[in-house]
C-alpha atoms as a PDB file:
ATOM      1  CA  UNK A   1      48.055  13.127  55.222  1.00  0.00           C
ATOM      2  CA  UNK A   2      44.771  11.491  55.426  1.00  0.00           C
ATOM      3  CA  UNK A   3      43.991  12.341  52.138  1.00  0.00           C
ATOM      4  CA  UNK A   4      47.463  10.314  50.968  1.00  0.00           C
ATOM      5  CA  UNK A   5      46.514   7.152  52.938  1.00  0.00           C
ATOM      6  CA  UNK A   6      42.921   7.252  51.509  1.00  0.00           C
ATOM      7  CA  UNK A   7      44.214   7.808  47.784  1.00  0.00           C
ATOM      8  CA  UNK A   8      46.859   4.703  48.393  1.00  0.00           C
ATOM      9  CA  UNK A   9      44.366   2.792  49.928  1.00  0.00           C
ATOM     10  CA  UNK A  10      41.499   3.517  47.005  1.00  0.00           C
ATOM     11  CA  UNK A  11      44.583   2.700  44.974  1.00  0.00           C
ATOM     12  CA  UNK A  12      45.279  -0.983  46.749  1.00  0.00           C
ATOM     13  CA  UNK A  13      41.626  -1.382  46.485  1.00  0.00           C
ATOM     14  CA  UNK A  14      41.498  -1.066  42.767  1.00  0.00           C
ATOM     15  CA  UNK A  15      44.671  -2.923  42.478  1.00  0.00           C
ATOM     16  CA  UNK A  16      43.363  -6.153  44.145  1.00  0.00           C
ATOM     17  CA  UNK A  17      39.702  -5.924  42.465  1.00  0.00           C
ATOM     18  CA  UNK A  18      41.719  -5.663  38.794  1.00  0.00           C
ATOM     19  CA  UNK A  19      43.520  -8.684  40.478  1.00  0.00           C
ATOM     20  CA  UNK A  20      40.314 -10.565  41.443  1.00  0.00           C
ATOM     21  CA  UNK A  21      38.672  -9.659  38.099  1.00  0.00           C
ATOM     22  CA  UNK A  22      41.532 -11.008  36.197  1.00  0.00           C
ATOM     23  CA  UNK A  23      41.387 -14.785  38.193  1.00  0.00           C
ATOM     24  CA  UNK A  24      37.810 -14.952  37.365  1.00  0.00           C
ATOM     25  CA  UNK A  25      36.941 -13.264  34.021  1.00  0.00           C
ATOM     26  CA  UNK A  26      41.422 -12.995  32.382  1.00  0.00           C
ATOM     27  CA  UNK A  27      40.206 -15.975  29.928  1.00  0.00           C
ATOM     28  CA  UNK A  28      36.930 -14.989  28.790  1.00  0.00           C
ATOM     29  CA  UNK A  29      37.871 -11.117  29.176  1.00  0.00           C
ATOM     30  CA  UNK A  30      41.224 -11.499  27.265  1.00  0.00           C
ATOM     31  CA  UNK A  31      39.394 -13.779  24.127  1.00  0.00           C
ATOM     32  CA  UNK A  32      36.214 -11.128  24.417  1.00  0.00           C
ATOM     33  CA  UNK A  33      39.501  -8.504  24.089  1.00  0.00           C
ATOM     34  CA  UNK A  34      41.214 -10.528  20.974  1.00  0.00           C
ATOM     35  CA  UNK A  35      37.659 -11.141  19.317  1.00  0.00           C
ATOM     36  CA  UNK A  36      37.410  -7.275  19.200  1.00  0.00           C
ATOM     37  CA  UNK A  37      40.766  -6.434  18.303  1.00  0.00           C
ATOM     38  CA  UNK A  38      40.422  -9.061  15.739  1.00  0.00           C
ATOM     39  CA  UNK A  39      36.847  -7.642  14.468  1.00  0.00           C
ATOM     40  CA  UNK A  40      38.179  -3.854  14.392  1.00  0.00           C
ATOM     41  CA  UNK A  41      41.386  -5.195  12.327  1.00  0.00           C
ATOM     42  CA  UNK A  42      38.507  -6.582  10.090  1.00  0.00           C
ATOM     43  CA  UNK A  43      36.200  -3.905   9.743  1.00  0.00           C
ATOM     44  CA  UNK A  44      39.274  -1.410   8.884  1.00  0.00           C
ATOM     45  CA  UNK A  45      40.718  -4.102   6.205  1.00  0.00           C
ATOM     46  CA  UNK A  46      37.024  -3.829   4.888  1.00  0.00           C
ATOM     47  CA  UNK A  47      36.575   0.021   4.543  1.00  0.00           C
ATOM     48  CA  UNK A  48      39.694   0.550   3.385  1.00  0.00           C
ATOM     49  CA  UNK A  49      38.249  -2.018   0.064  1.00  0.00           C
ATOM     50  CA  UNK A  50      35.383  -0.231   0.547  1.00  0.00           C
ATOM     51  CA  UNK A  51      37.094   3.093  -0.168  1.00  0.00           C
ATOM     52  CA  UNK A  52      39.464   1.945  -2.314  1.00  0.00           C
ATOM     53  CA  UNK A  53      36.036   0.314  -4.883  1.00  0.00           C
ATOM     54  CA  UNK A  54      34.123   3.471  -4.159  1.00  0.00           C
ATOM     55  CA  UNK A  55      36.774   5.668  -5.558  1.00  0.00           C
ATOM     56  CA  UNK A  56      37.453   3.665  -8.421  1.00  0.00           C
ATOM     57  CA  UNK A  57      33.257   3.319  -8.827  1.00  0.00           C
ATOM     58  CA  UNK A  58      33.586   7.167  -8.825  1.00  0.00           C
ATOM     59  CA  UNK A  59      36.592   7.352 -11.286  1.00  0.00           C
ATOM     60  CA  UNK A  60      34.602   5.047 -13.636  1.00  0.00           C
ATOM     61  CA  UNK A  61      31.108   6.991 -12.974  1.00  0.00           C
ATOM     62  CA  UNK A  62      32.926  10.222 -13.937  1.00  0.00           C
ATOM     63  CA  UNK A  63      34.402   8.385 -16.839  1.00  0.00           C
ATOM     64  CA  UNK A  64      30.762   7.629 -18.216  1.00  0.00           C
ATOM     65  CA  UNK A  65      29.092  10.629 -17.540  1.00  0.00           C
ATOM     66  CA  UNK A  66      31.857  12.834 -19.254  1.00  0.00           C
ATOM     67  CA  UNK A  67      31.056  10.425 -22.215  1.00  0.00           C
ATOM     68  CA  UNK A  68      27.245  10.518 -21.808  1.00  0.00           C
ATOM     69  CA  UNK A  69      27.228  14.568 -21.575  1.00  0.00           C
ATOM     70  CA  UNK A  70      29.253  14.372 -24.902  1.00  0.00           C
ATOM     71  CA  UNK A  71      27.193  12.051 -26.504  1.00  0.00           C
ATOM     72  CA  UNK A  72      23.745  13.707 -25.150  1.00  0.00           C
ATOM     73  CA  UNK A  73      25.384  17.204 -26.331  1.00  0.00           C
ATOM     74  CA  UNK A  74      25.908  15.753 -29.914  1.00  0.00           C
ATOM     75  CA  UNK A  75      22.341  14.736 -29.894  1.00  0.00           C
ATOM     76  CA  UNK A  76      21.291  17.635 -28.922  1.00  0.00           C
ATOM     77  CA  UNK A  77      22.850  19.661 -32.201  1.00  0.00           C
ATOM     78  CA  UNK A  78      21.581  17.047 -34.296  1.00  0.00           C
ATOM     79  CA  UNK A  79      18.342  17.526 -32.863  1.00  0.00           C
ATOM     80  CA  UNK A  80      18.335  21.230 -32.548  1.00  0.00           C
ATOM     81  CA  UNK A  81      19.402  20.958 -36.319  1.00  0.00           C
ATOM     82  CA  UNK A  82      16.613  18.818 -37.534  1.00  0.00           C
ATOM     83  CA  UNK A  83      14.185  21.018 -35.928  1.00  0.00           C
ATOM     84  CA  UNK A  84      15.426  23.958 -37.260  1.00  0.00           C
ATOM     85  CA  UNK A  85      14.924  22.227 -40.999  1.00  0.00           C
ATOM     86  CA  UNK A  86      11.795  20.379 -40.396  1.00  0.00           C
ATOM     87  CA  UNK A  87       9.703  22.787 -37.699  1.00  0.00           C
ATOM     88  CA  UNK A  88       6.557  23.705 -40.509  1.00  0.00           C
ATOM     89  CA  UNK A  89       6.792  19.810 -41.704  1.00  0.00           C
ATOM     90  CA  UNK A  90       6.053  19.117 -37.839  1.00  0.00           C
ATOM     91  CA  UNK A  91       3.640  21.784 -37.391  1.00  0.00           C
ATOM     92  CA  UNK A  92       1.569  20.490 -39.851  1.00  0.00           C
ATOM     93  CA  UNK A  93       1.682  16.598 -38.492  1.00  0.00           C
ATOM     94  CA  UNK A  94       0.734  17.977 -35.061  1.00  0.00           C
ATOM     95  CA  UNK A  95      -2.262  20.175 -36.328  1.00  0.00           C
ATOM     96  CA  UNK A  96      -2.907  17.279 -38.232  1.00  0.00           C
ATOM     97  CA  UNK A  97      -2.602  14.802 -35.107  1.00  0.00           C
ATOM     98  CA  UNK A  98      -4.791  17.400 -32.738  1.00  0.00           C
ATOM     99  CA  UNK A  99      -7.728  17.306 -35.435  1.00  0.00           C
ATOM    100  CA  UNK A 100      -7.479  13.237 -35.726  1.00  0.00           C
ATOM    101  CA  UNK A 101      -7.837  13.270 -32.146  1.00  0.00           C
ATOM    102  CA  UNK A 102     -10.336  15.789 -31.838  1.00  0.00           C
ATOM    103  CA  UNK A 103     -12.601  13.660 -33.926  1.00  0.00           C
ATOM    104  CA  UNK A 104     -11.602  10.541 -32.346  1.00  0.00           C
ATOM    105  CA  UNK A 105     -12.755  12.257 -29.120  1.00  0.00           C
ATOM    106  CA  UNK A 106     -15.547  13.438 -30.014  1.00  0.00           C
ATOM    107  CA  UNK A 107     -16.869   9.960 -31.719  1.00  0.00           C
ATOM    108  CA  UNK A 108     -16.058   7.863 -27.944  1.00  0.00           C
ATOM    109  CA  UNK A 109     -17.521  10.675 -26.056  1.00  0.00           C
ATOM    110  CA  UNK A 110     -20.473  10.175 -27.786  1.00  0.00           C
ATOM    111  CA  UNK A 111     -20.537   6.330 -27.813  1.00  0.00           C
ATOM    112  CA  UNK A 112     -19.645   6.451 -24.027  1.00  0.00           C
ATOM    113  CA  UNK A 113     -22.829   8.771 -23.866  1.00  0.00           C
ATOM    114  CA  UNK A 114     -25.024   6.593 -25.425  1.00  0.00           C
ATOM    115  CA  UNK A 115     -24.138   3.066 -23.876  1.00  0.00           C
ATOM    116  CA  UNK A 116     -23.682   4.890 -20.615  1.00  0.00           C
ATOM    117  CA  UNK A 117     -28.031   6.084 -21.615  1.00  0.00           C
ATOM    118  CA  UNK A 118     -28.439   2.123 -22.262  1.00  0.00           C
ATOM    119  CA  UNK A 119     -26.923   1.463 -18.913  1.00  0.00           C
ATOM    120  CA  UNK A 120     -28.718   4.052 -17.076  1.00  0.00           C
ATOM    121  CA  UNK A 121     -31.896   2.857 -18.654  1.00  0.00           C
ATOM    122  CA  UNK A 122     -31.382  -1.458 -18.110  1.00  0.00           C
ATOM    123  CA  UNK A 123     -30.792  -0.657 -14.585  1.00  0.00           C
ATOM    124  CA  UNK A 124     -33.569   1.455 -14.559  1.00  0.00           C
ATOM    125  CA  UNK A 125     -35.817  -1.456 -16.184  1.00  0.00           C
ATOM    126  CA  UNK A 126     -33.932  -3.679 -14.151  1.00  0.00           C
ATOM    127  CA  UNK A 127     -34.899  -1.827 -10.773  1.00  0.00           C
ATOM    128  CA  UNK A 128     -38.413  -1.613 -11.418  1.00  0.00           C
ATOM    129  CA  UNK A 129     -38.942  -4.574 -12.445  1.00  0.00           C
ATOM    130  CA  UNK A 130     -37.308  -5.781  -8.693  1.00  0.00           C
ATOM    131  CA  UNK A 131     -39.270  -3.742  -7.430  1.00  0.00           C
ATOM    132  CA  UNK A 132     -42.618  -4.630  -8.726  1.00  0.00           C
ATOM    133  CA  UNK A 133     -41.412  -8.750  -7.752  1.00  0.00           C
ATOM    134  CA  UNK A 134     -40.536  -7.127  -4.207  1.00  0.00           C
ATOM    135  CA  UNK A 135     -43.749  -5.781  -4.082  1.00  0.00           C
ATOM    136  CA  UNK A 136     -45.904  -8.922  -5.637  1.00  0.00           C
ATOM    137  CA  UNK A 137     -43.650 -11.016  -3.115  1.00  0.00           C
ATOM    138  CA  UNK A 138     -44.789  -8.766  -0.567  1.00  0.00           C
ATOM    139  CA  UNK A 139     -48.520  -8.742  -1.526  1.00  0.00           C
ATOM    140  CA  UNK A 140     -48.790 -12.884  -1.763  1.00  0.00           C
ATOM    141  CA  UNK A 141     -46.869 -12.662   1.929  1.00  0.00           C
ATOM    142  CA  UNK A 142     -49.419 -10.341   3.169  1.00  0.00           C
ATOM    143  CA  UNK A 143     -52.061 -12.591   1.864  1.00  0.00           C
ATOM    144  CA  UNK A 144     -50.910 -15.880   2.993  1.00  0.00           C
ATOM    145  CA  UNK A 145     -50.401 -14.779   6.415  1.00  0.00           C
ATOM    146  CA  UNK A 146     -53.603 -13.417   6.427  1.00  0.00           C
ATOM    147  CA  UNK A 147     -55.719 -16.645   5.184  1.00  0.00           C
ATOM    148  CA  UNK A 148     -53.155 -18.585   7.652  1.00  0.00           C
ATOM    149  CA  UNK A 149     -54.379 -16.199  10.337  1.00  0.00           C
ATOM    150  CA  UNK A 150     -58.042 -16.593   9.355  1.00  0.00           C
ATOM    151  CA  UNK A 151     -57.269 -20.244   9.184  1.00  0.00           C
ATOM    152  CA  UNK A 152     -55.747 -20.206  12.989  1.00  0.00           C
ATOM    153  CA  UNK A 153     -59.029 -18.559  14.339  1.00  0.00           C
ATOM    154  CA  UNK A 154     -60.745 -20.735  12.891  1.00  0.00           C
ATOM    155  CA  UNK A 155     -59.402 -23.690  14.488  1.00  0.00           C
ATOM    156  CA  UNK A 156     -59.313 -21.778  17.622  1.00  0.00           C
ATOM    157  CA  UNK A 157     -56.472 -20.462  18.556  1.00  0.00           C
ATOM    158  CA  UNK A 158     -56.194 -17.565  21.354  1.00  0.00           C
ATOM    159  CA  UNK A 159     -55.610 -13.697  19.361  1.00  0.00           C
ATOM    160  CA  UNK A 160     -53.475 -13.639  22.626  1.00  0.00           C
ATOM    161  CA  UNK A 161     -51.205 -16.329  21.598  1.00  0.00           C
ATOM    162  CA  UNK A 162     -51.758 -15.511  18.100  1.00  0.00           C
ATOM    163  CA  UNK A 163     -50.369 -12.186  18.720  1.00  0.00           C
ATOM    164  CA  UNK A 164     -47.258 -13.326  20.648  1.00  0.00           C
ATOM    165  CA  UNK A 165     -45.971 -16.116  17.759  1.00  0.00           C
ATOM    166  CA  UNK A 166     -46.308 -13.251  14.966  1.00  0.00           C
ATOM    167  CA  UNK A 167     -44.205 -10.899  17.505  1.00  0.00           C
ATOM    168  CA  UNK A 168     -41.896 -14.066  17.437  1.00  0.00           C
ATOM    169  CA  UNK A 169     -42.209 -14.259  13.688  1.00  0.00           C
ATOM    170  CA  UNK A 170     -41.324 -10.717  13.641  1.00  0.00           C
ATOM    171  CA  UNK A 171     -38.130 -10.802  15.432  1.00  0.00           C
ATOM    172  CA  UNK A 172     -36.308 -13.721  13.757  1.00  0.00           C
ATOM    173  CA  UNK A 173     -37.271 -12.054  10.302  1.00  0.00           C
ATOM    174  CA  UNK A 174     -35.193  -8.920  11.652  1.00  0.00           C
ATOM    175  CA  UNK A 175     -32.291 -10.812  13.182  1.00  0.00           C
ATOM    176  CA  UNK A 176     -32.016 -12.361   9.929  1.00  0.00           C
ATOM    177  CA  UNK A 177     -31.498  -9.666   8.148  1.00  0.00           C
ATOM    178  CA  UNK A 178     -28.442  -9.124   6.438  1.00  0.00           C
ATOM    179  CA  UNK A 179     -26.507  -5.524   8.425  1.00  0.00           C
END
């Protein structure tokens, strides 16, 4: 019995919350509703012309491949014909072709050898003769920081804070350097 009176009561409950629901949302639920129904109708009207263009895409597809197949099946005999008839003419033109090709080959390989010996020896040139400037650079460096060192005791300065300027020197030169 108490079981009844709770299930009528759940009942009355969900009666008067569908009722409250429909005062507040019944406008915006039942245009929300109608914009779906609306949008389903659509989207049905659209894959039926979907299926309906797909089927006659097929139809047509079917229609030019059956034609293509007969076509590329002609070709074929005609093909398989002039081969049979002209297979030692061919032969010949491709033994022909392979020795052409062979001597073309063999003519770039060795041009590509010998400008890639002309490279290989200007950037040889080319990288000692860097490094010999790198080296003469080096040499006058040496040399004027030597006379300007000379120059500096000379005129008195401290070895101490001779010693701390190169160290200076030394640093900016490194955090110059490119990474």
């Amino acid at each position: 019995m108490a079981t009844n009176r709770s299930t009528s009561r759940n009942a009355r409950e969900t009666e008067d919350l569908e009722k409250v629901r429909d005062l507040l949302l019944g406008a915006e639920l039942k245009e929300t509703e109608d914009r779906i129904a609306r949008a389903e109708r659509e989207l049905r009207r659209e894959i039926k012309a979907a299926r309906a263009e797909s089927a006659r895409d097929i139809r047509e597809l079917g229609r030019a491949l059956r034609k293509e197949l007969e076509d590329l099946a002609a070709w074929i005999e005609g093909e398989s014909q002039e081969r049979t008839d002209g297979e030692e003419a061919q032969l010949a033109r491709i033994e022909s072709a392979k020795k052409s090709l062979r001597g073309r080959i063999d003519k770039l390989d060795g041009e590509s050898k010998q400008r890639a010996r002309g490279v290989r020896d200007r950037v040889s040139a080319s990288s000692r003769k860097l490094r010999q400037e790198a080296q003469a650079s080096e040499a006058r460096i040496l040399e004027t920081i030597r006379s300007e060192v000379e120059a500096l005791y000379a005129h008195g300065m401290p070895k101490q804070r001779l010693s701390t300027l190169l160290a200076e020197l030394a640093d900016q030169v490194r955090k110059s350097e490119p990474d």
